[in-house]
N, C-alpha and C. Protein backbone atom coordinates (compact mmCIF):
# COMPACT_ATOMS: atom_id res chain seq x y z
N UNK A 1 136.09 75.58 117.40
CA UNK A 1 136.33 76.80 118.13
C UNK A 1 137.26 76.52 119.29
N UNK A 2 138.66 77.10 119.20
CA UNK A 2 139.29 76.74 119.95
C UNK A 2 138.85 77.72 121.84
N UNK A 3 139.03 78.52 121.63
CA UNK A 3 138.55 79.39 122.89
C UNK A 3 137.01 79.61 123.56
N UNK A 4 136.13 79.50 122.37
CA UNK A 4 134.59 79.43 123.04
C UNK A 4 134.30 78.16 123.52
N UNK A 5 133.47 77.71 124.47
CA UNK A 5 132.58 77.17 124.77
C UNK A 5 131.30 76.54 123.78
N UNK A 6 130.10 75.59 123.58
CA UNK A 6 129.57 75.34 122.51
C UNK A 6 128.51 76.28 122.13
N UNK A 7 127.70 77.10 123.82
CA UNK A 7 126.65 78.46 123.63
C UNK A 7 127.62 79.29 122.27
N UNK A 8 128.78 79.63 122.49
CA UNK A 8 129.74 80.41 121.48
C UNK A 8 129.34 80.23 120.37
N UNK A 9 130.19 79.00 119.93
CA UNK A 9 129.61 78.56 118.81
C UNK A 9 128.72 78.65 118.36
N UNK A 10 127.64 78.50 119.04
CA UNK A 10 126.10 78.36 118.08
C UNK A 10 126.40 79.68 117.79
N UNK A 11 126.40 80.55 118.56
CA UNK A 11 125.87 82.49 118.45
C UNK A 11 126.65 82.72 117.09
N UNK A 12 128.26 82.50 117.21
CA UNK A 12 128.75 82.83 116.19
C UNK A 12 128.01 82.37 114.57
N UNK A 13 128.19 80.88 115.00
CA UNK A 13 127.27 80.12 113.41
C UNK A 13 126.57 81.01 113.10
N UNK A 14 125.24 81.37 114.56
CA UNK A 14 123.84 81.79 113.77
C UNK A 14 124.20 83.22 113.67
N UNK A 15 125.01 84.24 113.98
CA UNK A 15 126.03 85.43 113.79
C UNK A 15 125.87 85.71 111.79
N UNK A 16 126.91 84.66 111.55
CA UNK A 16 127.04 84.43 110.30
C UNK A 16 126.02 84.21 109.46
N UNK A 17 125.29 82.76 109.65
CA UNK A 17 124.07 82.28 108.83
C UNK A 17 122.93 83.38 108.25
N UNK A 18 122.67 83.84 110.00
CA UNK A 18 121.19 84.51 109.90
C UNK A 18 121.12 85.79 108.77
N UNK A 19 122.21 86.56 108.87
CA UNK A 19 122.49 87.76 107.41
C UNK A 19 122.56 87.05 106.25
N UNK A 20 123.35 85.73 105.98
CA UNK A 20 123.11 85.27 104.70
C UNK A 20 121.76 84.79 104.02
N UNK A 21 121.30 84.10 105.33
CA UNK A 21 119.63 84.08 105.28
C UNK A 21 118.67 84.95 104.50
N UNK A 22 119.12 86.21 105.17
CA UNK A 22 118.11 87.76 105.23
C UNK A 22 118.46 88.15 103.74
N UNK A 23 119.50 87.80 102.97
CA UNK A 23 119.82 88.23 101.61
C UNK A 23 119.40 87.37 100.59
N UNK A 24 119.09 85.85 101.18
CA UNK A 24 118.63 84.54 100.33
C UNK A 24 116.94 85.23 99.84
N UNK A 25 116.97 85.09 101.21
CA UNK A 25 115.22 85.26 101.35
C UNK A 25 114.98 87.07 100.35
N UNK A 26 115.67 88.15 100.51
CA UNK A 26 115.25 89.02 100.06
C UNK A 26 115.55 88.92 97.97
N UNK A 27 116.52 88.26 98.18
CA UNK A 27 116.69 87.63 96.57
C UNK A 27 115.38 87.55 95.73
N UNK A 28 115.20 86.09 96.46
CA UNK A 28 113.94 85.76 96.49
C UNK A 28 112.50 86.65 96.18
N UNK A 29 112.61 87.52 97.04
CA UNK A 29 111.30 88.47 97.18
C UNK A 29 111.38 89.21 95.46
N UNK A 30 112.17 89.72 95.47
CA UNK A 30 112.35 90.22 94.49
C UNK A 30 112.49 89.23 92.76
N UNK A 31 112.50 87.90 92.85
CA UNK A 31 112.21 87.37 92.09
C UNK A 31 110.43 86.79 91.59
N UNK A 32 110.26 86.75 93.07
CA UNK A 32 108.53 86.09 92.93
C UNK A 32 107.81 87.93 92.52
N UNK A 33 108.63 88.87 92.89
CA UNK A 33 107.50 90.25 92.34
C UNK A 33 107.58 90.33 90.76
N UNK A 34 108.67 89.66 90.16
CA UNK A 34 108.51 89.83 88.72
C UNK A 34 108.32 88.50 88.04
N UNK A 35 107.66 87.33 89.27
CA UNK A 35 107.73 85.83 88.53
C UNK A 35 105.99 86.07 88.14
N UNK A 36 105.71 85.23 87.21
CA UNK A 36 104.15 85.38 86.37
C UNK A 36 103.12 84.29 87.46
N UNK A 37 103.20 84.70 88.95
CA UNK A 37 102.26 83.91 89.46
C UNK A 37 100.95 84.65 89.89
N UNK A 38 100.27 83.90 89.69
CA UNK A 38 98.69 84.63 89.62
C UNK A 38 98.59 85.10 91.22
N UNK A 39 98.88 84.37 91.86
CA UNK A 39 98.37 85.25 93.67
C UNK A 39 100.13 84.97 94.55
N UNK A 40 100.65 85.86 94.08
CA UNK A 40 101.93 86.15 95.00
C UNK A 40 102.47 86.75 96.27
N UNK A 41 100.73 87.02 96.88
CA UNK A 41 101.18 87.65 97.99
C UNK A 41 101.22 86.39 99.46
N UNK A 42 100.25 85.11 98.93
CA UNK A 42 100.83 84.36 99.68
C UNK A 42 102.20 83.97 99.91
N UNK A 43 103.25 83.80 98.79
CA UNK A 43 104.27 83.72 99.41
C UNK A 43 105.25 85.21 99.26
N UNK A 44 104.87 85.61 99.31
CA UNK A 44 105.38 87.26 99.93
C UNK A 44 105.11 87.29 101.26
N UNK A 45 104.03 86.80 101.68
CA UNK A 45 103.41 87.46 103.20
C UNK A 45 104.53 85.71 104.31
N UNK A 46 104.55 84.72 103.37
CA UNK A 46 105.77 83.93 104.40
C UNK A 46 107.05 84.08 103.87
N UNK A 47 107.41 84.80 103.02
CA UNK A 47 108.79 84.91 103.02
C UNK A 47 109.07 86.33 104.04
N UNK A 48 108.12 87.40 104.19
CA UNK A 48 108.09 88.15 104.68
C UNK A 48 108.09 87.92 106.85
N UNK A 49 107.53 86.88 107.10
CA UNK A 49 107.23 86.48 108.11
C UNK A 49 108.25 85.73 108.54
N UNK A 50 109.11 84.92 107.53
CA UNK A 50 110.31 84.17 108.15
C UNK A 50 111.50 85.11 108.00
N UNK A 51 111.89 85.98 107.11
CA UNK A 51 112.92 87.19 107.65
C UNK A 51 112.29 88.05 108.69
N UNK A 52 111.25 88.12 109.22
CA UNK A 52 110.97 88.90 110.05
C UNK A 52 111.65 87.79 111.50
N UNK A 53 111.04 86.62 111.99
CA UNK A 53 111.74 85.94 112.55
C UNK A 53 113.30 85.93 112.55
N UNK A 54 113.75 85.74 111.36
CA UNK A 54 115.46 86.07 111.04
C UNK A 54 115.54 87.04 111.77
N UNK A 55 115.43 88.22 111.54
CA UNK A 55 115.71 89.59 112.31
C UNK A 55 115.99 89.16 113.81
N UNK A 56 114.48 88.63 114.47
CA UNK A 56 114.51 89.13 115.72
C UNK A 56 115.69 88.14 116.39
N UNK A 57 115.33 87.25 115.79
CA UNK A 57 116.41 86.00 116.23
C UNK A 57 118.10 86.52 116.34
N UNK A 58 117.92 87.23 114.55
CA UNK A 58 119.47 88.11 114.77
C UNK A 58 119.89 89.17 115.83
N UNK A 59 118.78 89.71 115.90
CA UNK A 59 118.59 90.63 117.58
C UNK A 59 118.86 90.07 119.00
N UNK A 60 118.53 88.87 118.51
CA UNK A 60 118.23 88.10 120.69
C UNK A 60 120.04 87.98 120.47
N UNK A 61 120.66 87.27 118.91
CA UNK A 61 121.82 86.72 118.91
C UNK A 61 122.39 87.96 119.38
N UNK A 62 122.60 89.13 118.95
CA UNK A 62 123.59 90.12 118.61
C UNK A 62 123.95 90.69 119.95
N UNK A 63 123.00 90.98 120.91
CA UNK A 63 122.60 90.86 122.90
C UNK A 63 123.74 90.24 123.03
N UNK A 64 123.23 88.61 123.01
CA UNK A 64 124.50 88.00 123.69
C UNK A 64 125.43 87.64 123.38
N UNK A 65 125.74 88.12 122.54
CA UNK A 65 127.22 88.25 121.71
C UNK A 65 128.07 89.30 122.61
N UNK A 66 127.40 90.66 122.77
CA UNK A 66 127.92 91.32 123.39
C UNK A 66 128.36 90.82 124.75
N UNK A 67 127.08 90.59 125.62
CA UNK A 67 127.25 90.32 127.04
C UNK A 67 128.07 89.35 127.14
N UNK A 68 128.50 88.21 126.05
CA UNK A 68 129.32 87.02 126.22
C UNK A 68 131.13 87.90 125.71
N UNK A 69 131.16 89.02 125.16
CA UNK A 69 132.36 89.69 124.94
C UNK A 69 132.85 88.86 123.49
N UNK A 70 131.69 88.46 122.41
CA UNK A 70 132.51 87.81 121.00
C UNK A 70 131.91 88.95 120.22
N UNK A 71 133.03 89.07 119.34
CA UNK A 71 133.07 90.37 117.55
C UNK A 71 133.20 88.57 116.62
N UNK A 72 132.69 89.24 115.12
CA UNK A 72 133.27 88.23 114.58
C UNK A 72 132.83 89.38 113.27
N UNK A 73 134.46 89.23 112.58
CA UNK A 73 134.48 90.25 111.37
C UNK A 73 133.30 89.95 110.04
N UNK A 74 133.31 90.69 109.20
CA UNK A 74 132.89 90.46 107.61
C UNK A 74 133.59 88.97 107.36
N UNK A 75 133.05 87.89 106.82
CA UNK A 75 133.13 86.88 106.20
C UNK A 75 134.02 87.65 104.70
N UNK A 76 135.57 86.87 104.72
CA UNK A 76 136.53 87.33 103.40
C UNK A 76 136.36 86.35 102.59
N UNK A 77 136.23 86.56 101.20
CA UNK A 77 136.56 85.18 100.30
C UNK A 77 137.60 84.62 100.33
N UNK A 78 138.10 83.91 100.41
CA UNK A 78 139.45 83.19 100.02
C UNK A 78 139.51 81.55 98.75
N UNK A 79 139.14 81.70 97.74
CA UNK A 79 138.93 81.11 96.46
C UNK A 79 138.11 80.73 96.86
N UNK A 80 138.13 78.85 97.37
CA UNK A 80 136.33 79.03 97.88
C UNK A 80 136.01 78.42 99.12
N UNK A 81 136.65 79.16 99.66
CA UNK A 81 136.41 79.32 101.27
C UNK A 81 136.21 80.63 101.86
N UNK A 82 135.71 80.83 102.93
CA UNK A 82 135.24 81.78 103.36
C UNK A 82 135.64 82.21 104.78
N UNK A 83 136.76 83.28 105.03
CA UNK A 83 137.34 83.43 106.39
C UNK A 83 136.82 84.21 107.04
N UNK A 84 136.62 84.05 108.49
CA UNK A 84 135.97 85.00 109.56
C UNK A 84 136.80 85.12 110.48
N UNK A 85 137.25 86.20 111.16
CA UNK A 85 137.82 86.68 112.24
C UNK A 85 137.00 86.59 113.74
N UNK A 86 137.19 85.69 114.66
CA UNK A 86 136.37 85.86 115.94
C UNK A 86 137.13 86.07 117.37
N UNK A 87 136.39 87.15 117.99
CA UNK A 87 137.45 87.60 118.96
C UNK A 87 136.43 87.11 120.08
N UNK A 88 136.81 86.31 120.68
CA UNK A 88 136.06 85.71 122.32
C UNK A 88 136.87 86.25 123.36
N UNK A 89 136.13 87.10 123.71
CA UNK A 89 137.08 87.51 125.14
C UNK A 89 138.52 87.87 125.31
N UNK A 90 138.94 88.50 124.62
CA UNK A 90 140.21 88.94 124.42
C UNK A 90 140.86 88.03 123.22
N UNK A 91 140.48 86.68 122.82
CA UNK A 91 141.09 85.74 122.25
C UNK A 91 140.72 85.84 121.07
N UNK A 92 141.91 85.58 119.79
CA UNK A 92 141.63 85.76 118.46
C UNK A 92 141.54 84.89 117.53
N UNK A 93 140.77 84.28 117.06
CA UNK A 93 140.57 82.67 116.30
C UNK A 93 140.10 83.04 115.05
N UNK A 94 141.03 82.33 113.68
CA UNK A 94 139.87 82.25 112.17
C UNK A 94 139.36 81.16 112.31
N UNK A 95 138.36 81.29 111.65
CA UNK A 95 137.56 80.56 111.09
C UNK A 95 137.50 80.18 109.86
N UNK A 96 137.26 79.05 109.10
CA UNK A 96 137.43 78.97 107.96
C UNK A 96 136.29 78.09 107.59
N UNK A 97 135.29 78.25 106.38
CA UNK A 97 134.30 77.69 105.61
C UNK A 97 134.20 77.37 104.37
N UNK A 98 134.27 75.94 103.93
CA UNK A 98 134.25 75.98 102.61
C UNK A 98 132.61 76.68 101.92
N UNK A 99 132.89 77.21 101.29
CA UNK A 99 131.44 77.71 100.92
C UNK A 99 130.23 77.22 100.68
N UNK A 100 130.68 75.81 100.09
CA UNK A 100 129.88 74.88 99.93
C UNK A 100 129.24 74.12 101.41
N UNK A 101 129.91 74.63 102.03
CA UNK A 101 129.57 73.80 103.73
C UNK A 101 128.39 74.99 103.64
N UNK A 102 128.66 76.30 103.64
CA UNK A 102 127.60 77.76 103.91
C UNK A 102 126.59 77.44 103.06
N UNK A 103 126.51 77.06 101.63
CA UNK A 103 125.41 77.08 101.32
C UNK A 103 124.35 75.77 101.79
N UNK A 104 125.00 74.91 101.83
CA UNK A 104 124.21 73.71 102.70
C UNK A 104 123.60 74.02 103.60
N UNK A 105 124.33 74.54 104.76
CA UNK A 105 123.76 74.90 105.84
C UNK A 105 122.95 75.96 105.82
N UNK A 106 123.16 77.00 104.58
CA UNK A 106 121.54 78.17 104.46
C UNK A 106 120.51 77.29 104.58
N UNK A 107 120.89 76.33 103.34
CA UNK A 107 119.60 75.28 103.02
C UNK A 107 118.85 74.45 103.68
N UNK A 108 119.29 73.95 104.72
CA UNK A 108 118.87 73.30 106.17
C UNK A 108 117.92 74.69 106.63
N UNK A 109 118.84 75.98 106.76
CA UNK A 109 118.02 76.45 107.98
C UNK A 109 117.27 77.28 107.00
N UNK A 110 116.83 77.11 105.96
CA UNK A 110 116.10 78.06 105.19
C UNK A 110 114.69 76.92 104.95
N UNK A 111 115.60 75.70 105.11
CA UNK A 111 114.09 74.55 105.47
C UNK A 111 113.49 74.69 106.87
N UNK A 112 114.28 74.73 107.81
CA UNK A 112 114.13 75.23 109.05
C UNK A 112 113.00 76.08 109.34
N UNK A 113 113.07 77.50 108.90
CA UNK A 113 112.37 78.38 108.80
C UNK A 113 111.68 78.17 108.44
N UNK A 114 111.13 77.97 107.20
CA UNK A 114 109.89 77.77 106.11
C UNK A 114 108.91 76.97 106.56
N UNK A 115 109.89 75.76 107.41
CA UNK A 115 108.89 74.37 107.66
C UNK A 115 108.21 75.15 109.17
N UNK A 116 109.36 75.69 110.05
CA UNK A 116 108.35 76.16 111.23
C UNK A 116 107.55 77.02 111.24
N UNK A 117 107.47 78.08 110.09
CA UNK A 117 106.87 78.89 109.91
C UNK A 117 105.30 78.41 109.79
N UNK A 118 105.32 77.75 108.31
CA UNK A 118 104.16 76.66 108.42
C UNK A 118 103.67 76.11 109.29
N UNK A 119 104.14 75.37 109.86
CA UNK A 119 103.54 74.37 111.16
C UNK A 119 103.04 75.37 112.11
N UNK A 120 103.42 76.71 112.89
CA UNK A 120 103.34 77.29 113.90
C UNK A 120 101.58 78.18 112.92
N UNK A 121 101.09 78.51 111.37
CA UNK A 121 100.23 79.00 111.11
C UNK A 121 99.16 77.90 110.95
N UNK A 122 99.13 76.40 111.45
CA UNK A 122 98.08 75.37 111.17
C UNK A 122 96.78 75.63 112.47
């Protein structure tokens, strides 16, 4: 990030991540309602509990996005990379992701979630 600061950065990352998140996880939901498991509402009720976290998290982000003055457009395909437009404070920077970097990093923070989710119900 040439113009933000590293607070920036994170917001933007988790900007991006946290919606791809919210579509992993709702995938999901909709696969375990038609998968043949005998008691599915246990993991309905934590997949349900870690997009609920997603949300609010996407909420605290979306605040200081504003108050910090960053937009950052729709994620474009570009074969298989993935371009984002980010405006910091008057300043206009792409971004560029190989996709394969995005899905890694769902996968971290989709362990992320799951694992704190767990630990925080012991």
């Amino acid at each position: 990030m040439l113009y933000g600061d590293e607070t920036d950065r994170i917001l933007v990352d988790k900007y991006i991540m946290y919606p791809m998140l919210l579509t992993i996880f709702n995938r999901d939901l909709k696969v375990i309602a038609v998968a043949p498991f005998k008691l599915k509402q246990p993991y309905v009720t934590l997949i349900e509990n870690v997009m609920n976290a997603i949300s609010y998290e996407l909420r605290d982000v979306k605040k200081e996005m504003m108050k910090r003055k960053i937009k950052v457009t729709d994620g474009k395909p570009v074969d298989d990379i993935t371009e984002y437009q980010i405006f910091i404070r008057g300043y206009q920077e792409v971004m560029r992701f190989p996709n394969v970097h995005l899905r890694n990093k769902a996968e971290l923070l989709m362990k992320h979630f799951l694992f704190d989710t767990l630990i925080e119900h012991k």
